[in-house]
Every structure is written in structure tokens, then in C-alpha cells.
N, C-alpha and C. Protein backbone atom coordinates (compact mmCIF):
# COMPACT_ATOMS: atom_id res chain seq x y z
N UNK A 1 0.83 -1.21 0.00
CA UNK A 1 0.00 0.00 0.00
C UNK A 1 0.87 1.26 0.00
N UNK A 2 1.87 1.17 0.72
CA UNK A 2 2.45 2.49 0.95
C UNK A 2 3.55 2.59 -0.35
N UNK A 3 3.91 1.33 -1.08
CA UNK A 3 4.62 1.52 -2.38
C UNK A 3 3.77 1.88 -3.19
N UNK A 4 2.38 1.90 -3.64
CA UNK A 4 1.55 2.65 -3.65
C UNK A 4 1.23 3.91 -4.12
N UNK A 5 1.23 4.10 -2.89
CA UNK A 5 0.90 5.43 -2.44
C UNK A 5 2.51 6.30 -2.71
N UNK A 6 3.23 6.15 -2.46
CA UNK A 6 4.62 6.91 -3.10
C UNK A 6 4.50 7.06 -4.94
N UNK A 7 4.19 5.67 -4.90
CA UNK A 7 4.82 5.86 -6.46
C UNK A 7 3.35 6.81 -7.03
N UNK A 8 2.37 6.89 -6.60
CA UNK A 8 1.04 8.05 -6.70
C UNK A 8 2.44 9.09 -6.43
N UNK A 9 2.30 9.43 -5.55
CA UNK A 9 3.11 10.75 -5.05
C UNK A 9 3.93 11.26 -6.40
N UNK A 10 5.07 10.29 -7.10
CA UNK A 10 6.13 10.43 -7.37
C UNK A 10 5.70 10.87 -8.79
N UNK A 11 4.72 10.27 -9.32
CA UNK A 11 3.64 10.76 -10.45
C UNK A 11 3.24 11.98 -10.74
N UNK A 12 2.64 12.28 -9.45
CA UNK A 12 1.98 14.11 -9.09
C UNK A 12 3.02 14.70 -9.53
N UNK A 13 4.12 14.49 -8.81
CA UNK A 13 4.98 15.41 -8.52
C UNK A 13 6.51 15.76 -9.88
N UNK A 14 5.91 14.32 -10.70
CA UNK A 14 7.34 14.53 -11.66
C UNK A 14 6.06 15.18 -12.45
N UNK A 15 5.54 15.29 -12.46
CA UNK A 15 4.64 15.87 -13.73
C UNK A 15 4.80 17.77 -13.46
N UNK A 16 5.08 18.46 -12.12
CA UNK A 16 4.90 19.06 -11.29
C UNK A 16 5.63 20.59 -12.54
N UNK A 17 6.61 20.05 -13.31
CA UNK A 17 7.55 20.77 -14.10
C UNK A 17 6.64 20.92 -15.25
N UNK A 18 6.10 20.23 -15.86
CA UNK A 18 5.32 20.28 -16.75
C UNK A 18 4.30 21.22 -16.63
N UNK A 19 3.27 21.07 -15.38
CA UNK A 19 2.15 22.00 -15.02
C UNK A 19 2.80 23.30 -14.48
N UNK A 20 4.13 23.24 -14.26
CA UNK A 20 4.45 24.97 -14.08
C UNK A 20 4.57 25.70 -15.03
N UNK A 21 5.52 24.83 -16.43
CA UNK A 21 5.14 25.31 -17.45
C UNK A 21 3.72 26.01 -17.82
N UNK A 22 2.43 24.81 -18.22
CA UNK A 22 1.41 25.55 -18.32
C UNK A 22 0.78 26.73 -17.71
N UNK A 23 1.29 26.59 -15.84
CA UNK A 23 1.03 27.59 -15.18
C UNK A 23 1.61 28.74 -15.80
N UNK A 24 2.71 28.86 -16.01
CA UNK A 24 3.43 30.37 -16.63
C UNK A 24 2.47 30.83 -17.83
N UNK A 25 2.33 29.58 -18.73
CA UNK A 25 1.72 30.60 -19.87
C UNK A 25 0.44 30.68 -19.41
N UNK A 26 -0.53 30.20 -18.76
CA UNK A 26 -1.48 30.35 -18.48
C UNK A 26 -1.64 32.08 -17.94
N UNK A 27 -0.74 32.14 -16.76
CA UNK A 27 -0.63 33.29 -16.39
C UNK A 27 -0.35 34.55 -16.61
N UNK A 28 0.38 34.55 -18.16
CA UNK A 28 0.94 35.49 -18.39
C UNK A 28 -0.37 36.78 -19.14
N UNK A 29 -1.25 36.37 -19.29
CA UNK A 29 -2.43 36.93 -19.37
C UNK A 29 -2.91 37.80 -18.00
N UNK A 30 -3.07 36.98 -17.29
CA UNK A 30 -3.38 38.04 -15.97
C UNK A 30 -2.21 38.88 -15.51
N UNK A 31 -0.86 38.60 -15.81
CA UNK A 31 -0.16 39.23 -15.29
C UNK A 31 0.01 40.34 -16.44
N UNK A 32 -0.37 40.63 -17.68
CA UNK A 32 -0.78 41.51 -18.43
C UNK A 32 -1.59 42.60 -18.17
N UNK A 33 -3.11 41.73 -17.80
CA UNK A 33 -4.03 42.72 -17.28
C UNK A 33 -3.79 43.46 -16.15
N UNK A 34 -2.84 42.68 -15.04
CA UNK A 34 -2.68 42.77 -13.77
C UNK A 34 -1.88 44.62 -13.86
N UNK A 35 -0.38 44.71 -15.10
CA UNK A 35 0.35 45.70 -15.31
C UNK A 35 -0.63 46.51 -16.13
N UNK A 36 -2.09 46.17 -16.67
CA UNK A 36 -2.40 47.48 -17.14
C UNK A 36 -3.32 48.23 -16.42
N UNK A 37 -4.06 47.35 -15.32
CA UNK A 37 -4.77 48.18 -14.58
C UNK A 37 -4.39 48.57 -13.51
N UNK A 38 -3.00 47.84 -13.10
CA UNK A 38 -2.55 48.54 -12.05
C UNK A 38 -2.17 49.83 -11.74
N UNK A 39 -1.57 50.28 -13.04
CA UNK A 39 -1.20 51.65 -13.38
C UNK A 39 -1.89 52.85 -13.12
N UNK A 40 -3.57 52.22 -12.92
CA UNK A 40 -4.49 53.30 -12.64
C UNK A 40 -3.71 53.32 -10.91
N UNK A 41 -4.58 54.79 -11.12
CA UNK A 41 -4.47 55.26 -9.42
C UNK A 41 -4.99 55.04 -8.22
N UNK A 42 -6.54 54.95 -9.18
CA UNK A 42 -7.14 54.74 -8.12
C UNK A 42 -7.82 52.87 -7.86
N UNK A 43 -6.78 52.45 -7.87
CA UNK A 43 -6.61 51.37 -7.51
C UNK A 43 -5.96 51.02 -6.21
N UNK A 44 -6.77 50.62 -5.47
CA UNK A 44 -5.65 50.82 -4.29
C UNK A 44 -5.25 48.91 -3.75
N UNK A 45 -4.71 49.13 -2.68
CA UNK A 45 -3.80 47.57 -2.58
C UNK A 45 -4.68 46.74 -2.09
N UNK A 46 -5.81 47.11 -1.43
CA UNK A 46 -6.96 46.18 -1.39
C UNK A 46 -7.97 45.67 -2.72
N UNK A 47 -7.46 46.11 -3.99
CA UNK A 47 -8.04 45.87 -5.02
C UNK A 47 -7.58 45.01 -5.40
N UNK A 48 -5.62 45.68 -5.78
CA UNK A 48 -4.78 44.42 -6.06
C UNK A 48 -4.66 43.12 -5.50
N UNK A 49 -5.31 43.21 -4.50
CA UNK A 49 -4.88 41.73 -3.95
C UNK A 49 -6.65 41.27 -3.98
N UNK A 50 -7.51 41.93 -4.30
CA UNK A 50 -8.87 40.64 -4.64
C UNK A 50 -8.54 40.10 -6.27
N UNK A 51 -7.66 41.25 -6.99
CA UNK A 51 -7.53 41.11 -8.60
C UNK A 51 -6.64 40.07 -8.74
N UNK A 52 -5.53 39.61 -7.56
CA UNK A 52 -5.26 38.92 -7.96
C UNK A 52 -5.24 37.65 -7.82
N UNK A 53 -6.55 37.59 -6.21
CA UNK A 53 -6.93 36.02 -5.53
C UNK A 53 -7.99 35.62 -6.79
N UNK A 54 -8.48 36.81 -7.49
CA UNK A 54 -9.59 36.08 -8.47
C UNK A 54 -8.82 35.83 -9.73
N UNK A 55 -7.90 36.16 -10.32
CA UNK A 55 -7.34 35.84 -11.14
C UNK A 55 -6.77 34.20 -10.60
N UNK A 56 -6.35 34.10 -9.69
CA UNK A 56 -5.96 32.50 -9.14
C UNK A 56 -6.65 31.53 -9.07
N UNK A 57 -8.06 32.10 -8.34
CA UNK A 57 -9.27 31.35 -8.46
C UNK A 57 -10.20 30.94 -9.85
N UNK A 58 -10.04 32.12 -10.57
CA UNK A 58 -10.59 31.70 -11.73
C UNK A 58 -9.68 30.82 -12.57
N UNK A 59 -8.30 30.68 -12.49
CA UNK A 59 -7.21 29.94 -13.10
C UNK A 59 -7.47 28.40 -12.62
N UNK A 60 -7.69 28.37 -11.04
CA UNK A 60 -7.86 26.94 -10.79
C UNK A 60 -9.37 26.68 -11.07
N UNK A 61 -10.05 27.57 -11.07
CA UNK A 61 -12.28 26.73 -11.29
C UNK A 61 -12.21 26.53 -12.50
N UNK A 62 -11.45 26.86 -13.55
CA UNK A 62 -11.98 26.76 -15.17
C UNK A 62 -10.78 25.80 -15.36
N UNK A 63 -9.53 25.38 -15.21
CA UNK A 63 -8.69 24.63 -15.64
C UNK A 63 -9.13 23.07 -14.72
N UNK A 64 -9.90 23.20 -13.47
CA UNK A 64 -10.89 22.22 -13.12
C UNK A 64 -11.68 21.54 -13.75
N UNK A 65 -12.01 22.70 -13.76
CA UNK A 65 -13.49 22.56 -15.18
C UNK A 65 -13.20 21.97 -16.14
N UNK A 66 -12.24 22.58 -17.16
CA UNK A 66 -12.10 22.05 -18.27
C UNK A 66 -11.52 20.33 -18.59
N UNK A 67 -10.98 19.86 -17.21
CA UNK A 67 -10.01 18.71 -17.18
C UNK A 67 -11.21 17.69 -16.78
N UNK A 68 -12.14 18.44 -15.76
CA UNK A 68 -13.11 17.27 -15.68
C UNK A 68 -14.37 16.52 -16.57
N UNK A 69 -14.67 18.34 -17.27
CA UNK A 69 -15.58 18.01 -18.38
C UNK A 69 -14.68 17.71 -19.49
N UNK A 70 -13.00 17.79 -19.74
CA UNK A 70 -12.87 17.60 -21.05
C UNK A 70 -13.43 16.18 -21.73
N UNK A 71 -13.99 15.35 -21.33
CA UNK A 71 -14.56 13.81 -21.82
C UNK A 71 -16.22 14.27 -22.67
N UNK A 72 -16.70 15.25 -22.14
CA UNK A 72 -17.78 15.55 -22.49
C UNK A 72 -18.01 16.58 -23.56
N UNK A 73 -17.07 17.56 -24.00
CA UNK A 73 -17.16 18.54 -24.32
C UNK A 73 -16.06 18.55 -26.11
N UNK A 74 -16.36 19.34 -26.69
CA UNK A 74 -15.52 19.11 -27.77
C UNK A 74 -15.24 20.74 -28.51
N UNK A 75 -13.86 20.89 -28.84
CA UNK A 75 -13.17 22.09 -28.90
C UNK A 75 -14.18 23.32 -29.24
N UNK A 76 -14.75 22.70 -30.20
CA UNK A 76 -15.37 23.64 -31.00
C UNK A 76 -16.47 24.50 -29.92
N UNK A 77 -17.19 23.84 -28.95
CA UNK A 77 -18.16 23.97 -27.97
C UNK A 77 -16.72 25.44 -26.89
N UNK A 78 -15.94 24.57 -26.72
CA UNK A 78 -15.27 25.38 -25.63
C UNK A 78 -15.00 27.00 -26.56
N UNK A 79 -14.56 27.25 -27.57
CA UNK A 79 -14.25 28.36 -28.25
C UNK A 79 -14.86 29.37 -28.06
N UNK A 80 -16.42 29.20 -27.95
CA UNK A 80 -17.50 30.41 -27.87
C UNK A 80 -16.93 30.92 -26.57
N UNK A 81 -16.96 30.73 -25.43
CA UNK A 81 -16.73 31.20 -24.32
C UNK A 81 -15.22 31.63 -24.42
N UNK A 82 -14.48 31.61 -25.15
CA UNK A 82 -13.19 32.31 -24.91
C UNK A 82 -13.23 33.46 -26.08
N UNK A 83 -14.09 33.32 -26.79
CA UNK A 83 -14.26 34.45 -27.51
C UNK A 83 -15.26 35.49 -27.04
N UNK A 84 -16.26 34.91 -26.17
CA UNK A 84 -16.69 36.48 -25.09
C UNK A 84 -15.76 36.40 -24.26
N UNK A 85 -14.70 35.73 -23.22
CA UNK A 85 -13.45 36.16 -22.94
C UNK A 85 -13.11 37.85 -23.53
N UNK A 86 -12.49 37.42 -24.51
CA UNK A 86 -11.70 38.13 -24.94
C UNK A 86 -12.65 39.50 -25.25
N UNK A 87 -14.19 39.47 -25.85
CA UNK A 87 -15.02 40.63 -25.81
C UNK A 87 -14.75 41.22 -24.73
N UNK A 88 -14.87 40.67 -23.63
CA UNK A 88 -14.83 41.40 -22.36
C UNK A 88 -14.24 42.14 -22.16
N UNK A 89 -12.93 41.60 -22.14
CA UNK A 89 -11.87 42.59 -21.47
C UNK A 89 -11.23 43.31 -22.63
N UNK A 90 -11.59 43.21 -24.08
CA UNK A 90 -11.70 44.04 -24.73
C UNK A 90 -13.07 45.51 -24.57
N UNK A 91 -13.81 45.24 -24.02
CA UNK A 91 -14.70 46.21 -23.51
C UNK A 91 -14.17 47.10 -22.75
N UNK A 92 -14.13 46.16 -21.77
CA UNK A 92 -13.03 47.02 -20.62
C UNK A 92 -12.05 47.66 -20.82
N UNK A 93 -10.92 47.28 -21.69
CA UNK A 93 -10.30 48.25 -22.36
C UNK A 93 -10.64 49.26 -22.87
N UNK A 94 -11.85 49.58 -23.95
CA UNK A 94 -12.62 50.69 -24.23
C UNK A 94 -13.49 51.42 -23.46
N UNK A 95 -13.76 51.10 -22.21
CA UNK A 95 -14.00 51.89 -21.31
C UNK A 95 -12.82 52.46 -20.63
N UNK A 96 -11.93 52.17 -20.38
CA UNK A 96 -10.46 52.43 -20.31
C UNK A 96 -10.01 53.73 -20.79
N UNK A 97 -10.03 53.47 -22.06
CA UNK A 97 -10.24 54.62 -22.82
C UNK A 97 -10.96 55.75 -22.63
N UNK A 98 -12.25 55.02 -23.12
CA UNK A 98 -13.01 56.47 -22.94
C UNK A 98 -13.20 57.10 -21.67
N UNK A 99 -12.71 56.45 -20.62
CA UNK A 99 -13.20 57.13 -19.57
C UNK A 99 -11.39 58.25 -19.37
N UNK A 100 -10.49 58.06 -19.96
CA UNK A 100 -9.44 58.84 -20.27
C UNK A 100 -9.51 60.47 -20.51
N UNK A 101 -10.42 59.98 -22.19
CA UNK A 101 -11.30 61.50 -23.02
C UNK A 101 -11.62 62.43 -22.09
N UNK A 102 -12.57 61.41 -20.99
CA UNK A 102 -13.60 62.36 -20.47
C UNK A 102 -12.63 62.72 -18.68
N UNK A 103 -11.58 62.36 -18.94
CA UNK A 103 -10.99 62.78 -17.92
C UNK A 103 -11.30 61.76 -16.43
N UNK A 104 -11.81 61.12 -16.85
CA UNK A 104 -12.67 60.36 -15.45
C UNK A 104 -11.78 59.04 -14.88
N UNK A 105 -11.67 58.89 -13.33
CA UNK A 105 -11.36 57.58 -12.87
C UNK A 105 -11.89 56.99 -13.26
N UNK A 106 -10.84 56.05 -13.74
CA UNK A 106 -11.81 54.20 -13.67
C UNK A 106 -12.64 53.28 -12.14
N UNK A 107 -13.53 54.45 -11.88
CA UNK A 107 -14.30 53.73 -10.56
C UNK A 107 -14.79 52.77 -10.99
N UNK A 108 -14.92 52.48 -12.10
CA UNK A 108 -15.73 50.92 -12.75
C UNK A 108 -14.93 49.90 -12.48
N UNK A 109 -13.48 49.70 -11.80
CA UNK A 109 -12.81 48.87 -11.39
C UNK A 109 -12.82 48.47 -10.15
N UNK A 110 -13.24 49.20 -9.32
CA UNK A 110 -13.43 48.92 -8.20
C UNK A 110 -15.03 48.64 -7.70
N UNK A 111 -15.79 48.25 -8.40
CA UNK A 111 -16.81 47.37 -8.32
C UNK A 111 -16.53 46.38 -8.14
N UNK A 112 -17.42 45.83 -7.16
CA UNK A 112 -17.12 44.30 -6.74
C UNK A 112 -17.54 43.23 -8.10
N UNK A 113 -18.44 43.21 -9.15
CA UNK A 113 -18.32 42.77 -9.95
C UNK A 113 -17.17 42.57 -11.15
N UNK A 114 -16.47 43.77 -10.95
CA UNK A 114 -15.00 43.39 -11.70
C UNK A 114 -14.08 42.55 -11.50
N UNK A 115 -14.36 41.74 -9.99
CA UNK A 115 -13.19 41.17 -9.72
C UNK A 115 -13.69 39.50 -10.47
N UNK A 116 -15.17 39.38 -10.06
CA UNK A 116 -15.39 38.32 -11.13
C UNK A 116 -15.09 38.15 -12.60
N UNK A 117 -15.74 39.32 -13.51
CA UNK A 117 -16.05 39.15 -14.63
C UNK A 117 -14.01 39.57 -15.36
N UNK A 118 -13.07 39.82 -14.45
CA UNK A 118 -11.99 39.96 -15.05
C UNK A 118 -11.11 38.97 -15.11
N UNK A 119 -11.42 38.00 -13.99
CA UNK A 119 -11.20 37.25 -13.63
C UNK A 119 -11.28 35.78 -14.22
N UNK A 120 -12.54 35.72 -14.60
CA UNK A 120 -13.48 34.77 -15.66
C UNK A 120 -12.83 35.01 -16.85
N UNK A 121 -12.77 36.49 -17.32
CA UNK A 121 -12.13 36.58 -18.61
C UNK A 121 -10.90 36.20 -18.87
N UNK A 122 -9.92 36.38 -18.02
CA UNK A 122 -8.15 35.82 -18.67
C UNK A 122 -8.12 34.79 -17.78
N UNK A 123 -9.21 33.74 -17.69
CA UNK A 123 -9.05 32.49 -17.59
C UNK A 123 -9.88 31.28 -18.72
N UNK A 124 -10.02 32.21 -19.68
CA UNK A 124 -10.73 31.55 -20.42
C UNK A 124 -10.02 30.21 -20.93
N UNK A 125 -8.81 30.89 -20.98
CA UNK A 125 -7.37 29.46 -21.76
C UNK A 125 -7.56 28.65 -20.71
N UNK A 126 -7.75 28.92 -19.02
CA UNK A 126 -7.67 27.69 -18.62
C UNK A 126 -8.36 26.56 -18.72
N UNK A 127 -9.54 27.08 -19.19
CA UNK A 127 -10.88 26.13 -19.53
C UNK A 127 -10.27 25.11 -20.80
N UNK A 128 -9.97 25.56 -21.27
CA UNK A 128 -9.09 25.18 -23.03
C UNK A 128 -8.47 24.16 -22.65
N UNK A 129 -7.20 24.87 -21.92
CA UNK A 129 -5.94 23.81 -21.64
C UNK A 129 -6.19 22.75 -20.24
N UNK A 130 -7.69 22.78 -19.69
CA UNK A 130 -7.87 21.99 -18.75
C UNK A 130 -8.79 20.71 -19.35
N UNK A 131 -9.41 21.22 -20.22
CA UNK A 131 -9.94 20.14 -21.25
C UNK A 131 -8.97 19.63 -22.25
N UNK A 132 -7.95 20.16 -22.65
CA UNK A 132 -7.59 19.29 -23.64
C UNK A 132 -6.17 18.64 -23.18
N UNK A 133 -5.54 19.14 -22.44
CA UNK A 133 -4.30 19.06 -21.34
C UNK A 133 -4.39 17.93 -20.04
N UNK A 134 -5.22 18.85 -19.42
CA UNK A 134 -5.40 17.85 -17.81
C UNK A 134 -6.70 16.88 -18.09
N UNK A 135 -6.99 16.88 -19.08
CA UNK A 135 -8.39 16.24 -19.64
C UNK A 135 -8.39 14.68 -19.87
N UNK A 136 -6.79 14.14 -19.40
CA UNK A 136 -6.76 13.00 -19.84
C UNK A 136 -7.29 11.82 -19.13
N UNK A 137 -7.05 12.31 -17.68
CA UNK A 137 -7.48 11.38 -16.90
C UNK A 137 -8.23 12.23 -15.79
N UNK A 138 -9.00 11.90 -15.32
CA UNK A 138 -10.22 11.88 -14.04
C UNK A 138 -10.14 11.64 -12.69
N UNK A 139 -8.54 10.81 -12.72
CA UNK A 139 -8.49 10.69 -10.97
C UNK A 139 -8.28 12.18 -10.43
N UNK A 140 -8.88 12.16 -9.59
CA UNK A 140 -9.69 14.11 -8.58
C UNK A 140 -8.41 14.38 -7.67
N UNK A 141 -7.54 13.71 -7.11
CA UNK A 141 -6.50 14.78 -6.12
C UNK A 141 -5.54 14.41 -7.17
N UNK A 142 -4.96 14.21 -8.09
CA UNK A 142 -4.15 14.39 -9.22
C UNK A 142 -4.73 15.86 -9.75
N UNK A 143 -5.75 15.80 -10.40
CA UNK A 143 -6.50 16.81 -11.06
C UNK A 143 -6.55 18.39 -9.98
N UNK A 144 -6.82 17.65 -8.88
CA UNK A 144 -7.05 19.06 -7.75
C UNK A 144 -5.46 19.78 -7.39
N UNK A 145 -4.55 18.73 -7.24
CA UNK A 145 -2.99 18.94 -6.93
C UNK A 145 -2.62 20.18 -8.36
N UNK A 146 -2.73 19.32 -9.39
CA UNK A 146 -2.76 20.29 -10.69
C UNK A 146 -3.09 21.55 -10.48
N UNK A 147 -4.57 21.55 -10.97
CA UNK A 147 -5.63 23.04 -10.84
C UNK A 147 -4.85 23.63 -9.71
N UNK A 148 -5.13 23.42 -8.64
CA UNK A 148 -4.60 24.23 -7.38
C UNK A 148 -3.15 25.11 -7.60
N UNK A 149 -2.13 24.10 -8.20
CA UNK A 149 -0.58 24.79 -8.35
C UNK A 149 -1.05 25.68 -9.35
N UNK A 150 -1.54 25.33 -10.54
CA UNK A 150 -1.45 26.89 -11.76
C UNK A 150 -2.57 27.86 -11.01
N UNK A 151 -3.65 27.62 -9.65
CA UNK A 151 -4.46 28.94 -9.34
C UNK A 151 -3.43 29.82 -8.38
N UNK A 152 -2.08 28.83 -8.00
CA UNK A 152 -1.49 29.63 -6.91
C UNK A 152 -0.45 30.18 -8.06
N UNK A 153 0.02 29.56 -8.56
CA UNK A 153 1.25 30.12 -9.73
C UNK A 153 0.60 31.88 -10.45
N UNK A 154 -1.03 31.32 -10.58
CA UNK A 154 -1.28 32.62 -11.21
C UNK A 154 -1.32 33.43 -10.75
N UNK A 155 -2.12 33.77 -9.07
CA UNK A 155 -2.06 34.08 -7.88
C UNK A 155 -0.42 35.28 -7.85
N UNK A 156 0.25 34.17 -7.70
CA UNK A 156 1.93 35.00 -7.94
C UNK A 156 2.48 35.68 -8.72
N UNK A 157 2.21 35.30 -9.98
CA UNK A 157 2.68 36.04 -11.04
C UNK A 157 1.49 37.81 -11.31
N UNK A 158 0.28 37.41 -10.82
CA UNK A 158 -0.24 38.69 -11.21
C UNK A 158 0.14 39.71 -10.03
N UNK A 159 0.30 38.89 -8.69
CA UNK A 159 0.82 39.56 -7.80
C UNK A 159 1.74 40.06 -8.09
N UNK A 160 3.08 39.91 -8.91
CA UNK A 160 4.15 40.89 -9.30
C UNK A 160 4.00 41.96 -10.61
N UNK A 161 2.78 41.24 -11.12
CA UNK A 161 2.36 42.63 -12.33
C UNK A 161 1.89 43.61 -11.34
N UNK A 162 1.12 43.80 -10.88
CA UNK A 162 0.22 44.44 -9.87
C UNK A 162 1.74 45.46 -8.91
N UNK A 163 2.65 44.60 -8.57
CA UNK A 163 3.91 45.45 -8.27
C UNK A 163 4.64 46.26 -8.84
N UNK A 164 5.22 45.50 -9.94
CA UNK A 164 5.35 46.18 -11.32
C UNK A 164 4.81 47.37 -11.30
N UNK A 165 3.15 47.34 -11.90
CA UNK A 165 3.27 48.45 -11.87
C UNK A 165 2.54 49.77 -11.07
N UNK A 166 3.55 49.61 -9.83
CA UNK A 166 3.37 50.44 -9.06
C UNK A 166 4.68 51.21 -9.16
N UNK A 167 5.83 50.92 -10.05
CA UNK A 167 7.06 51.69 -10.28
C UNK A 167 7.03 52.11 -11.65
N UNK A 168 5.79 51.36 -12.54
CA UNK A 168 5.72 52.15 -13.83
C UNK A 168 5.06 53.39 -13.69
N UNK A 169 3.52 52.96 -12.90
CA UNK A 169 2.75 54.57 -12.60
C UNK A 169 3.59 55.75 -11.98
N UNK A 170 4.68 55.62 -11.77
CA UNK A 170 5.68 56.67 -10.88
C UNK A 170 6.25 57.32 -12.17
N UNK A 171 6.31 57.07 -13.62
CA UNK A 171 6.81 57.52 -14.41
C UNK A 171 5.40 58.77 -14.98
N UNK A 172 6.01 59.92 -14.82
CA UNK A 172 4.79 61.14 -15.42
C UNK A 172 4.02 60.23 -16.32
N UNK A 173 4.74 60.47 -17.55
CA UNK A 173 4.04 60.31 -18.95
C UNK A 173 3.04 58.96 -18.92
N UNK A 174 3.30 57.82 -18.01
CA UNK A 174 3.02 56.86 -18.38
C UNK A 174 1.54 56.97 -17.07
N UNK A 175 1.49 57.48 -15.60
CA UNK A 175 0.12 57.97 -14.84
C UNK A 175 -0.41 59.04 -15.63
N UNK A 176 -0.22 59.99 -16.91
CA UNK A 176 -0.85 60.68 -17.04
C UNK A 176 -1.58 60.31 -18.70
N UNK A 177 -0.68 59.19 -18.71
CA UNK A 177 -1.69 58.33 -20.21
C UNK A 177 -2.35 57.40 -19.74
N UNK A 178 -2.36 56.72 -18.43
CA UNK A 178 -2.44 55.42 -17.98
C UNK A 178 -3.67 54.59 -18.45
N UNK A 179 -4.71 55.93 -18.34
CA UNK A 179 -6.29 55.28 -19.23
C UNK A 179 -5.73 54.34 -20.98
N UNK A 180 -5.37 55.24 -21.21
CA UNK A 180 -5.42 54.88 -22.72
C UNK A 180 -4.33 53.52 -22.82
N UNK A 181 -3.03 53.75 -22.34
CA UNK A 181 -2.28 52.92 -22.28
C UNK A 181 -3.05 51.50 -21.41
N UNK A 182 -3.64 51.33 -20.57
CA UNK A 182 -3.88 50.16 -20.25
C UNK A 182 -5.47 49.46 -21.32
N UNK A 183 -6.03 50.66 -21.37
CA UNK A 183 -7.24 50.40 -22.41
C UNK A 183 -6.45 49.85 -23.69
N UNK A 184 -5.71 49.88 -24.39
CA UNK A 184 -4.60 49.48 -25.35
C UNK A 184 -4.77 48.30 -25.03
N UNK A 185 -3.70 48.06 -24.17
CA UNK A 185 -3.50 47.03 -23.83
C UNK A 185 -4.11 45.56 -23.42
N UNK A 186 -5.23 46.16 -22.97
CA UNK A 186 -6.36 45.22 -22.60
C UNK A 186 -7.51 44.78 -23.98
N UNK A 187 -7.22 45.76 -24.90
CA UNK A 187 -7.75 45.52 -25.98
C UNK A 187 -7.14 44.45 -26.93
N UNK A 188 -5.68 45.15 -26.54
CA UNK A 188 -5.13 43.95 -27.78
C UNK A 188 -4.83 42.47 -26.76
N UNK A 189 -5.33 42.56 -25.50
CA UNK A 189 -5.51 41.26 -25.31
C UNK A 189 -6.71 40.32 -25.26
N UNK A 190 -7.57 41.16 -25.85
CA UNK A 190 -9.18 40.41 -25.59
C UNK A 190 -9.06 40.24 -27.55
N UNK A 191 -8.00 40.67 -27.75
CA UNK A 191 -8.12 40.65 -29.81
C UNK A 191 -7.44 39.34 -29.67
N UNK A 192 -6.37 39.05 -28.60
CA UNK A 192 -5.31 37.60 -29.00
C UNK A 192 -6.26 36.79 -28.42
N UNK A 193 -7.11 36.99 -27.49
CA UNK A 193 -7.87 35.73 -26.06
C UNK A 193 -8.94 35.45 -27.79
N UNK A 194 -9.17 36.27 -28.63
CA UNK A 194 -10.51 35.80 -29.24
C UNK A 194 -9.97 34.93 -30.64
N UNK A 195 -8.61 35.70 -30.85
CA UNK A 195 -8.44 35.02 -32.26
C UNK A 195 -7.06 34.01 -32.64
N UNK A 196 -6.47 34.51 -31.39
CA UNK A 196 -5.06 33.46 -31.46
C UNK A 196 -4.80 32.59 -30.25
């Protein structure tokens, strides 16, 4: 039993390099969004840190998701939902923007609904790569060990965008474009979440 139970262990855990991999690219999306909205001001450090437990959380519920339903589900089905993904926070980007024009904080970020729906959005890949990736097999604390490391990996990495840029907004030019520049940015990532 207990040879077992190691060689389980030894399984989880050599695979462990592999799922950090995915964790990185998985993440590098939130840690995108993480450097463009951080830049706003009025963001404060109690934001950053729900932006970036839901960015973790949504990394591990949809790469869950996708690994448990991948038996049921077929690519073409998963696509729609990563292409309102990417609407989204392409929206958000254009509110980004326009709220720049008109001179206005982005108080629309600090709604408690943003931390979901931003959250949901640059995890759309995990849904993807949890169905077609972790999708192979069904045993649940393999699958949970998984999900869990890329929600904490993502967790971390947006946590250092979110740092980041708290030494970019210190640059004039870049707090006094910051609307437009992160609206940019968030645009051309809801253009890659929809089409590449």
C-alpha cells in the first residue's frame, strides 16, 4: 500500500515541471491585465490583492473545469466562451479609454463585480488547456494537486504585475496616459484571447 501510495506521489509530482510550465503561460495573461490596470491610481492595494486572488481562483475553477468536463465537451463547444473572454476585457479596455477622453477615474474597477467578470475573462485558456491538457485522466486529487498549483502560480505572477506596476505609474508620462495605455492594452488582449 504504501509503495503505492509513493509511487502516486512520485507521479503528481514529476509531472509538477510540466504544469508549471502551463502555469506560466497560463498566467501570463493576468499578469498583463494585472500591469495594465494597475497603473491606474485609483486602484488601491486592497483591489490588487482581490484582482489577484480572483485571477488564481478563476485559473484553478476553469482549468478544473475544463479537465473534468474535457470527456464531455468538444473544442469547437469550448471556443465560444473564450471568444466572449476576450469581448470582455476588450470592452473594458474601451471603457479604459473612454473614460481617459472624459478625464474620469476608472471607478468601474473597483466594483465588486470586476473582480469576477476579469477574472473569468483571462481564464478563459484555462478552460481550453484543462480540457484538452489535464483532460486526460479523471483521478480528482491528481486533477485538484494540478488546478490548485497553476491557481497559486497565477495568484503569484499577477501579484508581481500588480507590483510592477506600481514603479511604472511613478513615471509622469506613463500615470498621465495610464487610461489609454492600459485600455490598449487590454484591448489587444481580448483581440489575442478571441483570435489566437
Amino acid at each position: 500500500m504504501d509503495k503505492m501510495y509513493n509511487n502516486y506521489l512520485q507521479e503528481v509530482f514529476m509531472n509538477i515541471n510540466y504544469i508549471f510550465i502551463i502555469a506560466l503561460a497560463l498566467s501570463l495573461d493576468a499578469f498583463g491585465v494585472a500591469i495594465s490596470i494597475g497603473i491606474n491610481r485609483s486602484l488601491r492595494i486592497k483591489n490588487k490583492i482581490l484582482f489577484s486572488i480572483s485571477f488564481g481562483f478563476f485559473q484553478f475553477l476553469f482549468s478544473f473545469i475544463g479537465a473534468y468536463l474535457g470527456f464531455f465537451f468538444s473544442t469547437y463547444i469550448i471556443s465560444i466562451p473564450k471568444i466572449m473572454g476576450g469581448a470582455i476585457i476588450s470592452i473594458v479596455g474601451i471603457i479604459m479609454i473612454r473614460d481617459g477622453f472624459e478625464h474620469k477615474d476608472n471607478t468601474f474597477l473597483l466594483k465588486n463585480k470586476m473582480y469576477a467578470i476579469l477574472g473569468a475573462s483571462v481564464s478563459i485558456d484555462a478552460l481550453v488547456i484543462g480540457f484538452t491538457i489535464l483532460g486526460h485522466s479523471l483521478d480528482l486529487i491528481s486533477l485538484l494537486v494540478q488546478t490548485v498549483f497553476i491557481g497559486v502560480v497565477t495568484l503569484i505572477i499577477s501579484s508581481i504585475g500588480f507590483i510592477i506596476s506600481v514603479f511604472i505609474s511613478k513615471i509622469d508620462v506613463i500615470a498621465k496616459y495610464a487610461d489609454f495605455m492600459g485600455g490598449v492594452i487590454l484591448i489587444a488582449f481580448g483581440i489575442k484571447l478571441m483570435f489566437f
